[in-house]
N, C-alpha and C. Protein backbone atom coordinates (compact mmCIF):
# COMPACT_ATOMS: atom_id res chain seq x y z
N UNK A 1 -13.31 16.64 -32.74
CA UNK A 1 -14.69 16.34 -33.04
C UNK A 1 -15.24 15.48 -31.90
N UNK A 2 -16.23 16.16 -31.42
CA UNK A 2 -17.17 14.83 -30.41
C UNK A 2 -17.93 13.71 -31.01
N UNK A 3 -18.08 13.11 -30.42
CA UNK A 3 -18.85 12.14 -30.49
C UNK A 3 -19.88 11.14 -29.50
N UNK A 4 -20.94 10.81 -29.56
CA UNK A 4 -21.40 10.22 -28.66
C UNK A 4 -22.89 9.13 -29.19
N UNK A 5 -22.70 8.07 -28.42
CA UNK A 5 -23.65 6.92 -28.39
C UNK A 5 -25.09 6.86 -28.51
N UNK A 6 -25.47 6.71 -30.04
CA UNK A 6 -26.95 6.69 -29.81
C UNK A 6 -27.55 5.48 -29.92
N UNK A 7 -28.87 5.60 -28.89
CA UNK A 7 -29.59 4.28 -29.73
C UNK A 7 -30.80 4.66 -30.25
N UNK A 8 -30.58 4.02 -31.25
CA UNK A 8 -31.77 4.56 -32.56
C UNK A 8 -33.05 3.98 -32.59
N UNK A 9 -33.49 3.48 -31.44
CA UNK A 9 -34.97 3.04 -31.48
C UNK A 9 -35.66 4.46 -30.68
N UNK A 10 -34.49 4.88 -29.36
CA UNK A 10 -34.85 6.24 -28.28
C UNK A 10 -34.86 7.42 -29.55
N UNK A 11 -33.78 7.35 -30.59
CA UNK A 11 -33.66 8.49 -31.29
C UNK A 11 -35.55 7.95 -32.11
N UNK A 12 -35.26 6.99 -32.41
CA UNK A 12 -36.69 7.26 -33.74
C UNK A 12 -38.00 7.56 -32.67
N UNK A 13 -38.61 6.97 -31.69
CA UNK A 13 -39.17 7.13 -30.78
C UNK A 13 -39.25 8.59 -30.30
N UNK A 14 -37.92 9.49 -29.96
CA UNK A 14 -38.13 10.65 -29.74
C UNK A 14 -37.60 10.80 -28.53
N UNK A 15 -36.80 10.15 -28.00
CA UNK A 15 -36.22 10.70 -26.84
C UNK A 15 -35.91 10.01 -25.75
N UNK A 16 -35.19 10.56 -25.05
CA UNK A 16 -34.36 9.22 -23.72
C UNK A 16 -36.13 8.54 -23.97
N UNK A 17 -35.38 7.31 -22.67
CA UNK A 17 -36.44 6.54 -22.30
C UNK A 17 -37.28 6.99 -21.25
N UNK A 18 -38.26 6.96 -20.39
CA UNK A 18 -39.42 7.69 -19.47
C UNK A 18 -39.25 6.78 -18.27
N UNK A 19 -39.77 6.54 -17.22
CA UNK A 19 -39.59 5.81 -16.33
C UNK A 19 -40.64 4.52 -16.37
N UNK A 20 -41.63 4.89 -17.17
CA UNK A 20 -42.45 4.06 -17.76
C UNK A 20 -42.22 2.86 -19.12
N UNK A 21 -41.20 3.75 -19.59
CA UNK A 21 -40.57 2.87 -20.71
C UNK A 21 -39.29 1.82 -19.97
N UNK A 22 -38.58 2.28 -19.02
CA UNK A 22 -37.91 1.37 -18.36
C UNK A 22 -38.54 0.13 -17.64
N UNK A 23 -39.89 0.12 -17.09
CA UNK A 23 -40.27 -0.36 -16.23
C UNK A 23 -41.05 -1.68 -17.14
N UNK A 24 -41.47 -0.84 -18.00
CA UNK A 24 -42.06 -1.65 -19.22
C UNK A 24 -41.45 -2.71 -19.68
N UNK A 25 -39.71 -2.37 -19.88
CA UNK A 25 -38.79 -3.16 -20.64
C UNK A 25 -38.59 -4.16 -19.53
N UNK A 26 -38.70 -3.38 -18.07
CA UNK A 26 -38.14 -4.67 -17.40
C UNK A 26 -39.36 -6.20 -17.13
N UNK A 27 -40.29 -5.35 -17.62
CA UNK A 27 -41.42 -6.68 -17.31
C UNK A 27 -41.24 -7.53 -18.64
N UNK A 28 -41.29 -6.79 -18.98
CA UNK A 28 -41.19 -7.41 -21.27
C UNK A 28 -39.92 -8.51 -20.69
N UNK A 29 -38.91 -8.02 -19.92
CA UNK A 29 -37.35 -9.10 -19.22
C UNK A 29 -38.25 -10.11 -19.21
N UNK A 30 -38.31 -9.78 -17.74
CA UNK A 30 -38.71 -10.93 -16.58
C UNK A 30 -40.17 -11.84 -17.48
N UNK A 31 -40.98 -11.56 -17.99
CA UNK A 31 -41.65 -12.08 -18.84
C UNK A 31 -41.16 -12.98 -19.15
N UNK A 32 -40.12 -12.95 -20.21
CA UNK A 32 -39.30 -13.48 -21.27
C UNK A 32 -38.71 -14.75 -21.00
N UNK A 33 -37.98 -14.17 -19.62
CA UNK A 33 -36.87 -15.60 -18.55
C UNK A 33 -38.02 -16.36 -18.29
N UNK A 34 -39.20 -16.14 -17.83
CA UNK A 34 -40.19 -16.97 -17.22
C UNK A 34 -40.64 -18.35 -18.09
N UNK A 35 -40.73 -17.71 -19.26
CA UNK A 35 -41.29 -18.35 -20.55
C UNK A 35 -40.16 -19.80 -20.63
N UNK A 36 -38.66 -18.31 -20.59
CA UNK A 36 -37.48 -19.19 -21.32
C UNK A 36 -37.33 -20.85 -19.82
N UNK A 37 -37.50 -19.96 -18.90
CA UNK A 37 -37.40 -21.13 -17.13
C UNK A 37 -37.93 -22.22 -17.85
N UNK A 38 -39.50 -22.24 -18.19
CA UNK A 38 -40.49 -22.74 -18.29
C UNK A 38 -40.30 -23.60 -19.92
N UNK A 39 -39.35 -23.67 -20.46
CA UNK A 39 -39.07 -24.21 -22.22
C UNK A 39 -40.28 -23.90 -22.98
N UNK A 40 -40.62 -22.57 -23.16
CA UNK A 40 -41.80 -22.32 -23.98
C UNK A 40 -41.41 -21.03 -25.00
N UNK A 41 -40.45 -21.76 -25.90
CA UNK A 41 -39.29 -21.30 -26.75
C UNK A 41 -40.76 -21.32 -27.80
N UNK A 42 -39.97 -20.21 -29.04
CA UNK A 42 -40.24 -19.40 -30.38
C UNK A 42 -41.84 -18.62 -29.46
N UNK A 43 -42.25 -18.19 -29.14
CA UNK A 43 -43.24 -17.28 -28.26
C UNK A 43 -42.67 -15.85 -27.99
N UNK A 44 -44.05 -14.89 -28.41
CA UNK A 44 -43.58 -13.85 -29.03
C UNK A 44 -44.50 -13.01 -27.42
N UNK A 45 -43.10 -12.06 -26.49
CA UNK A 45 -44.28 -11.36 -25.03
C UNK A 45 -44.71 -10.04 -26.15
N UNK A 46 -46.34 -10.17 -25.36
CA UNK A 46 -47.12 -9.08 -25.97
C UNK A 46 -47.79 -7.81 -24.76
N UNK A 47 -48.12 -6.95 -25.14
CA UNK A 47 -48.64 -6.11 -23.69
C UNK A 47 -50.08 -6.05 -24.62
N UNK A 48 -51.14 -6.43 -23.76
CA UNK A 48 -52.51 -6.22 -24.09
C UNK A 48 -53.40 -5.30 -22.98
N UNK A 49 -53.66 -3.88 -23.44
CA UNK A 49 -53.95 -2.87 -22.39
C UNK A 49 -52.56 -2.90 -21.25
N UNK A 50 -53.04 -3.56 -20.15
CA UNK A 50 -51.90 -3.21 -19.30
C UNK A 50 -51.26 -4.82 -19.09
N UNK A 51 -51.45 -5.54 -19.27
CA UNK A 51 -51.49 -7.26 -19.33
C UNK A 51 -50.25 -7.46 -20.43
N UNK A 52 -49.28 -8.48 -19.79
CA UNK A 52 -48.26 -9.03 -20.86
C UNK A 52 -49.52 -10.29 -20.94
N UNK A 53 -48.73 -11.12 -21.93
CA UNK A 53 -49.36 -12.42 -22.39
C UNK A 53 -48.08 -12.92 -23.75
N UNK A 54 -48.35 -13.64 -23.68
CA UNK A 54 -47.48 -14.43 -24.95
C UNK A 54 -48.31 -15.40 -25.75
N UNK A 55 -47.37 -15.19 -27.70
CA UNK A 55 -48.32 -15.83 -28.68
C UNK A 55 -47.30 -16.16 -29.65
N UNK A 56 -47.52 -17.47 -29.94
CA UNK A 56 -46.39 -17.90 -30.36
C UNK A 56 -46.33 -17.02 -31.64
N UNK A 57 -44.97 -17.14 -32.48
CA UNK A 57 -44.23 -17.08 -33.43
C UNK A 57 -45.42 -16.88 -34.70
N UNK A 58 -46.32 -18.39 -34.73
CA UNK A 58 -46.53 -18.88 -35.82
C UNK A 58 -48.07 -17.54 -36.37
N UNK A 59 -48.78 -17.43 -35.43
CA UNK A 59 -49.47 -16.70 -35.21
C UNK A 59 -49.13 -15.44 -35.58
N UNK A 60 -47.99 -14.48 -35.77
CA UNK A 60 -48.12 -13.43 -36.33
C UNK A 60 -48.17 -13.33 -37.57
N UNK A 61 -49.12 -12.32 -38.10
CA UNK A 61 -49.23 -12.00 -39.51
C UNK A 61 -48.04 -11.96 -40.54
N UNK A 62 -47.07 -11.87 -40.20
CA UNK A 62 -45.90 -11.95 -40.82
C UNK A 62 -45.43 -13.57 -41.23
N UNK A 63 -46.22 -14.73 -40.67
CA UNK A 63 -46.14 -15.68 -41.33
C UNK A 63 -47.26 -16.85 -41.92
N UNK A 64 -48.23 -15.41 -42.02
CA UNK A 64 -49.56 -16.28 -42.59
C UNK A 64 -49.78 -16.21 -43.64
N UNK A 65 -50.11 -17.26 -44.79
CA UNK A 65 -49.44 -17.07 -45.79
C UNK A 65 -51.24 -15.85 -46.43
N UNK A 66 -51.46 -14.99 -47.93
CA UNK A 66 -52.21 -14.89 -47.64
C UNK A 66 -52.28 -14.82 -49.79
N UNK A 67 -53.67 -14.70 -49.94
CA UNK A 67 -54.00 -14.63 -51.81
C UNK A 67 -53.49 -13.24 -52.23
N UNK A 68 -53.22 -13.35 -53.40
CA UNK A 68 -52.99 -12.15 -54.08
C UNK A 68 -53.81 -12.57 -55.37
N UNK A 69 -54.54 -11.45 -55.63
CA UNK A 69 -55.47 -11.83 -56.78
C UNK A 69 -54.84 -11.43 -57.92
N UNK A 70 -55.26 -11.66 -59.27
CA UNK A 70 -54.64 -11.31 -60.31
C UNK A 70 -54.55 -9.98 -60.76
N UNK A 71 -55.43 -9.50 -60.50
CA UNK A 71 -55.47 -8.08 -60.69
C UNK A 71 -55.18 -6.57 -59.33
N UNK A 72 -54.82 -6.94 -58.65
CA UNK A 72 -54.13 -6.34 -57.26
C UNK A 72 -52.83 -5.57 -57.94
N UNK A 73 -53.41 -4.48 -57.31
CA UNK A 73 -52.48 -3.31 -57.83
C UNK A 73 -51.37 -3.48 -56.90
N UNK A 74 -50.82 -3.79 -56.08
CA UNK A 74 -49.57 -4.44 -55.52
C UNK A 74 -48.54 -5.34 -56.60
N UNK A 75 -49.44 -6.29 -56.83
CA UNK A 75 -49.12 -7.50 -57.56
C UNK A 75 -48.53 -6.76 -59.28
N UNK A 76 -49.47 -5.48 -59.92
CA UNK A 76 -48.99 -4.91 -60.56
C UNK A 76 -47.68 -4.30 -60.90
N UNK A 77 -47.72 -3.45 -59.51
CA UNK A 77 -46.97 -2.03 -59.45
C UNK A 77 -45.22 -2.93 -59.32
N UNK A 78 -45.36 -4.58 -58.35
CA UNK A 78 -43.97 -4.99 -58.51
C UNK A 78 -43.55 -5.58 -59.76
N UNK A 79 -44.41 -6.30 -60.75
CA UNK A 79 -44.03 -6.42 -62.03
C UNK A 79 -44.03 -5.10 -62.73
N UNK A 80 -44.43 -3.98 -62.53
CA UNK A 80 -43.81 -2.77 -63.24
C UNK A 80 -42.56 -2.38 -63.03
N UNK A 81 -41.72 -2.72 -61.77
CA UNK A 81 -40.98 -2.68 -61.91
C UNK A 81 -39.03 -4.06 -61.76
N UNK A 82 -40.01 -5.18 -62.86
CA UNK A 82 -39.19 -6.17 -62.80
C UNK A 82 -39.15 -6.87 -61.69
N UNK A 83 -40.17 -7.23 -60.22
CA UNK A 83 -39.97 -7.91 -59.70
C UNK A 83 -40.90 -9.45 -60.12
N UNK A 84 -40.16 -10.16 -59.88
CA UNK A 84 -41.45 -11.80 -60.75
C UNK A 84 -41.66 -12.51 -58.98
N UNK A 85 -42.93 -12.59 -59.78
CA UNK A 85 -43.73 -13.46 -58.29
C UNK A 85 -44.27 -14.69 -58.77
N UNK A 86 -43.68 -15.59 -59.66
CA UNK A 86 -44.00 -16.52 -60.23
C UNK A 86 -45.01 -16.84 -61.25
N UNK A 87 -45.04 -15.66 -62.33
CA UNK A 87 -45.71 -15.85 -62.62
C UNK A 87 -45.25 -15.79 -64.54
């Protein structure tokens, strides 16, 4: 039986990487060390159009907190099925 090495971001993506996707990753690098040179730790590199830039951590939506109203069919559909959100 063969076997061989995938990486599953190229597989979900769709295919080797492009020469554009390499070149990309290497700036997204060197970005990164610059930040890290510089002690400007938890900062998240971003590409805006063709522009990297960096934003911290706190700033992404993933840690803002946000309302859930009482009647939000979200808020429903997980107590339909046994999840408790404090309530």
């Amino acid at each position: 039986m063969d076997t061989r090495v995938t990486v599953l971001g190229h597989l979900q993506r769709g295919g080797a990487p492009s020469a554009a996707d390499r070149i990309l990753a290497i700036r997204f690098g060197v970005y990164a060390v610059e930040l890290a040179a510089k002690k400007q730790f938890g900062r998240l590199v971003v590409l805006k159009g063709q522009e990297l830039s960096d934003i911290p951590y706190s700033d992404l939506p993933v840690f803002q907190r946000r309302k859930i109203l009482e009647n939000d069919e979200v808020l429903k559909a997980a107590e339909g099925i046994n999840i408790c959100l404090g309530r």
